[in-house]
N, C-alpha and C. Protein backbone atom coordinates (compact mmCIF):
# COMPACT_ATOMS: atom_id res chain seq x y z
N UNK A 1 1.85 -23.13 7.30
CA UNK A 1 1.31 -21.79 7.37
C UNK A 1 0.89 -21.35 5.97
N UNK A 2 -0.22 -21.23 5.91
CA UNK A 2 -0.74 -19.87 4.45
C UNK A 2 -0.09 -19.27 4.19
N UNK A 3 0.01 -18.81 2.45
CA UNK A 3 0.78 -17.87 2.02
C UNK A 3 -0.06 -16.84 1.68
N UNK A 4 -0.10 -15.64 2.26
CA UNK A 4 -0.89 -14.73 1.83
C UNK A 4 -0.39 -13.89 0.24
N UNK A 5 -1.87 -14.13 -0.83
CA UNK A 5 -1.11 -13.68 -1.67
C UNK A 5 -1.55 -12.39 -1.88
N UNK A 6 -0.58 -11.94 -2.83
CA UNK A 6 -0.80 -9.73 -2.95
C UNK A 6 -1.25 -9.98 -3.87
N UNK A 7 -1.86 -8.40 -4.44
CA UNK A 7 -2.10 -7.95 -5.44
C UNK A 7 -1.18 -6.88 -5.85
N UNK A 8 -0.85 -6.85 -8.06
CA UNK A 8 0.49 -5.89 -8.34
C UNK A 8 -0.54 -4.68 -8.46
N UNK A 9 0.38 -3.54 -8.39
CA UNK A 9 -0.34 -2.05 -8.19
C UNK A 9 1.25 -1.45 -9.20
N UNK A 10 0.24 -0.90 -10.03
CA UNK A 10 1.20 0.02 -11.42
C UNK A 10 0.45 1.46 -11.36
N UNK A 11 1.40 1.96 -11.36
CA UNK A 11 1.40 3.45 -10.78
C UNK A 11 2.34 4.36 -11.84
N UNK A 12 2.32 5.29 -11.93
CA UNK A 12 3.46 6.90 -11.76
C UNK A 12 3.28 7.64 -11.64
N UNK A 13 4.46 8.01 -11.10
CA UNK A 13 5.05 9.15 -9.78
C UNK A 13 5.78 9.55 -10.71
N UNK A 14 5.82 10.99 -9.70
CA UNK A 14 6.89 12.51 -10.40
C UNK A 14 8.40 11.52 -9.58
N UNK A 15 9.18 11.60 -10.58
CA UNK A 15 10.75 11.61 -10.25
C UNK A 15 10.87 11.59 -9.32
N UNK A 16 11.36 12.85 -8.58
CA UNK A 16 10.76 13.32 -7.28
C UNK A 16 10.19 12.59 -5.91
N UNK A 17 9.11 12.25 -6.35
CA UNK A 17 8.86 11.46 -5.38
C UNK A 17 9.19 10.24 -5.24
N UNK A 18 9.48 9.65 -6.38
CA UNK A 18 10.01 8.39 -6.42
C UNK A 18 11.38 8.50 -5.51
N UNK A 19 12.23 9.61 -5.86
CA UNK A 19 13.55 9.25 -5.24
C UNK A 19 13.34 9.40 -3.76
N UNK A 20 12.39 10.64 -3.61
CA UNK A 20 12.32 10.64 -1.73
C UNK A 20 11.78 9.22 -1.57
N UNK A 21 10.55 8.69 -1.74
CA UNK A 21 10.71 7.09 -1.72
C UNK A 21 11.93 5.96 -1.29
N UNK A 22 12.14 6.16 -2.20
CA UNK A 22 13.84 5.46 -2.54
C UNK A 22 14.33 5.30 -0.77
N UNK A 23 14.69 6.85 -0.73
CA UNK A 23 15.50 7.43 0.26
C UNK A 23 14.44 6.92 1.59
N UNK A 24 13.35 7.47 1.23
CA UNK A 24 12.30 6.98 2.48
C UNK A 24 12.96 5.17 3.02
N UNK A 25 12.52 4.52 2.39
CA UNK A 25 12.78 3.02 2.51
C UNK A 25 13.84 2.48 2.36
N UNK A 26 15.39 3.01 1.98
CA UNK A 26 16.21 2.92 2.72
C UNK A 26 16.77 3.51 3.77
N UNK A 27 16.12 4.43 4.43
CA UNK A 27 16.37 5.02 5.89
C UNK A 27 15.84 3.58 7.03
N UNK A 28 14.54 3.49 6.00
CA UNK A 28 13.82 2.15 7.37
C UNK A 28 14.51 0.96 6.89
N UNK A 29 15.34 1.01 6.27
CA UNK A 29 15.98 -0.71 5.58
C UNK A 29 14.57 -1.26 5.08
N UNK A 30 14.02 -0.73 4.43
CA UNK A 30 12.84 -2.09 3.68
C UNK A 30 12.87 -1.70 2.11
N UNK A 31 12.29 -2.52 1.65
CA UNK A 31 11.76 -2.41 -0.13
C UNK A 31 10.57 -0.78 -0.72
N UNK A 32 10.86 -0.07 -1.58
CA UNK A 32 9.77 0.14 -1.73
C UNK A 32 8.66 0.10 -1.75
N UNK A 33 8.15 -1.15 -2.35
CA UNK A 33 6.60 -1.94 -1.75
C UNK A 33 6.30 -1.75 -0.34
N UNK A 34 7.18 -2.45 0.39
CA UNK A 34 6.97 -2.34 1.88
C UNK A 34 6.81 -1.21 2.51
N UNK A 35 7.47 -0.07 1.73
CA UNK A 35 7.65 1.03 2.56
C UNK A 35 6.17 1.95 1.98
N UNK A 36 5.49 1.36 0.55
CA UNK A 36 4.58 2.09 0.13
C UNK A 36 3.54 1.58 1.23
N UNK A 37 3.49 0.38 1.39
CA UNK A 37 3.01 -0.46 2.14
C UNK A 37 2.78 0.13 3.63
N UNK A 38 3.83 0.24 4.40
CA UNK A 38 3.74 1.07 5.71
C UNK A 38 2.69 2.72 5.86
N UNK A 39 3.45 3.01 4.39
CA UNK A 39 2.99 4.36 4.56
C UNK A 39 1.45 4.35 4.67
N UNK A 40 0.76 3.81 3.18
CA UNK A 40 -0.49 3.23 3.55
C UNK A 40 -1.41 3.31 4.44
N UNK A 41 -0.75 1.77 5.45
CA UNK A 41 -1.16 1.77 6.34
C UNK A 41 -1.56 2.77 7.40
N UNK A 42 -0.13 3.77 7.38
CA UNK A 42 -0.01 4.24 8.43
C UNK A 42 -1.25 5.65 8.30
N UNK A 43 -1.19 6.00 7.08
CA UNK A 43 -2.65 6.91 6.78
C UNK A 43 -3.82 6.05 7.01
N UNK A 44 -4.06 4.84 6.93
CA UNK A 44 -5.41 4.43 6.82
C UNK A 44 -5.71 4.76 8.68
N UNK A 45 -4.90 4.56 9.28
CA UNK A 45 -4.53 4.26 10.57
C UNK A 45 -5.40 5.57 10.91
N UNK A 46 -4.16 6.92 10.53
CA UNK A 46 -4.71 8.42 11.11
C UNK A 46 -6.28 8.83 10.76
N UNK A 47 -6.73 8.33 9.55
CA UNK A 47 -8.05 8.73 9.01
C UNK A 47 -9.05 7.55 9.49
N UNK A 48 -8.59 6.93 10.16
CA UNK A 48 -9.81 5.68 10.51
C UNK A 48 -10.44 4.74 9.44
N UNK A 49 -9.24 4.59 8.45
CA UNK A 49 -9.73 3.39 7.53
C UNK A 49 -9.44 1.99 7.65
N UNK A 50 -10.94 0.94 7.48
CA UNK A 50 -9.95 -0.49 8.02
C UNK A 50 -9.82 -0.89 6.78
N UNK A 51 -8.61 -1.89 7.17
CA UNK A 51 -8.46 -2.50 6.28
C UNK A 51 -9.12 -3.80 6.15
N UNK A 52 -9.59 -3.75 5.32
CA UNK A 52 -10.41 -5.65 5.65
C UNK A 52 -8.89 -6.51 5.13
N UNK A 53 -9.08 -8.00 6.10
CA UNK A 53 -8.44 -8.98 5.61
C UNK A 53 -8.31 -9.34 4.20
N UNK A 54 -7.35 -10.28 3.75
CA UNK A 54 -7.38 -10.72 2.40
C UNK A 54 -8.43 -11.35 2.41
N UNK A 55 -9.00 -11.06 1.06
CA UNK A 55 -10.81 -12.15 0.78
C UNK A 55 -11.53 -11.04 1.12
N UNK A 56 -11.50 -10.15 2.06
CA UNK A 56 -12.47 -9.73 2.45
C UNK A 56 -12.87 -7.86 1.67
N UNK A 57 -12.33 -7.79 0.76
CA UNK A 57 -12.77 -6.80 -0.23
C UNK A 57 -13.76 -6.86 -0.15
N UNK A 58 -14.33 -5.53 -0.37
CA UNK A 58 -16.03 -5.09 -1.13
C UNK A 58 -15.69 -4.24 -1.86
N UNK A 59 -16.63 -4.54 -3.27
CA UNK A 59 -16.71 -3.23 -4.16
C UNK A 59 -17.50 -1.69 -3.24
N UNK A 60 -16.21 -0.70 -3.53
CA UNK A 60 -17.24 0.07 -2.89
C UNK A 60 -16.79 1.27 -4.13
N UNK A 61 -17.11 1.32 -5.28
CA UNK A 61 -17.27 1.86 -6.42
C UNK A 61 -18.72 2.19 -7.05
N UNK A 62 -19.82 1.50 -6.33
CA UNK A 62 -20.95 1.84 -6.76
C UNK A 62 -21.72 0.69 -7.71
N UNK A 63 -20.38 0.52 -8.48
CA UNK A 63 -20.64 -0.32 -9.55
C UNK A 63 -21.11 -2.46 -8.97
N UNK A 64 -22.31 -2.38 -9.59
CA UNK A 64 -21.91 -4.12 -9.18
C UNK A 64 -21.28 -5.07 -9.75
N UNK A 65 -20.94 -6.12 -9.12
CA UNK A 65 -20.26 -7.04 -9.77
C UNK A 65 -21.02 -8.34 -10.18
């Protein structure tokens, strides 16, 4: 089976949210990532955004590549 690989995402957050975080993703038993991960999703979901597969990015910044 393929290993699908990620991309790292560096960020900061108010305190604050970090700890509801925290608390968020150990209520569901998962990792932060995962749980940033769910959440994500779960907005792309309500607003009708797809996600394309891995590989399947497009710049959509305007800018070309």
């Amino acid at each position: 089976m393929a290993t699908v690989k990620t991309a790292t995402l560096t960020f900061r957050i108010d305190p604050g949210l970090k700890e509801a975080l925290r608390i968020a993703a150990d209520q569901e038993h998962r990792s932060i990532a995962n749980m940033v991960e769910v959440l994500i999703r779960s907005y792309c979901e309500r607003h009708d955004i797809v996600i394309p597969h891995s590989g399947e990015t497009k710049n959509t910044s305007g800018a070309r590549s």
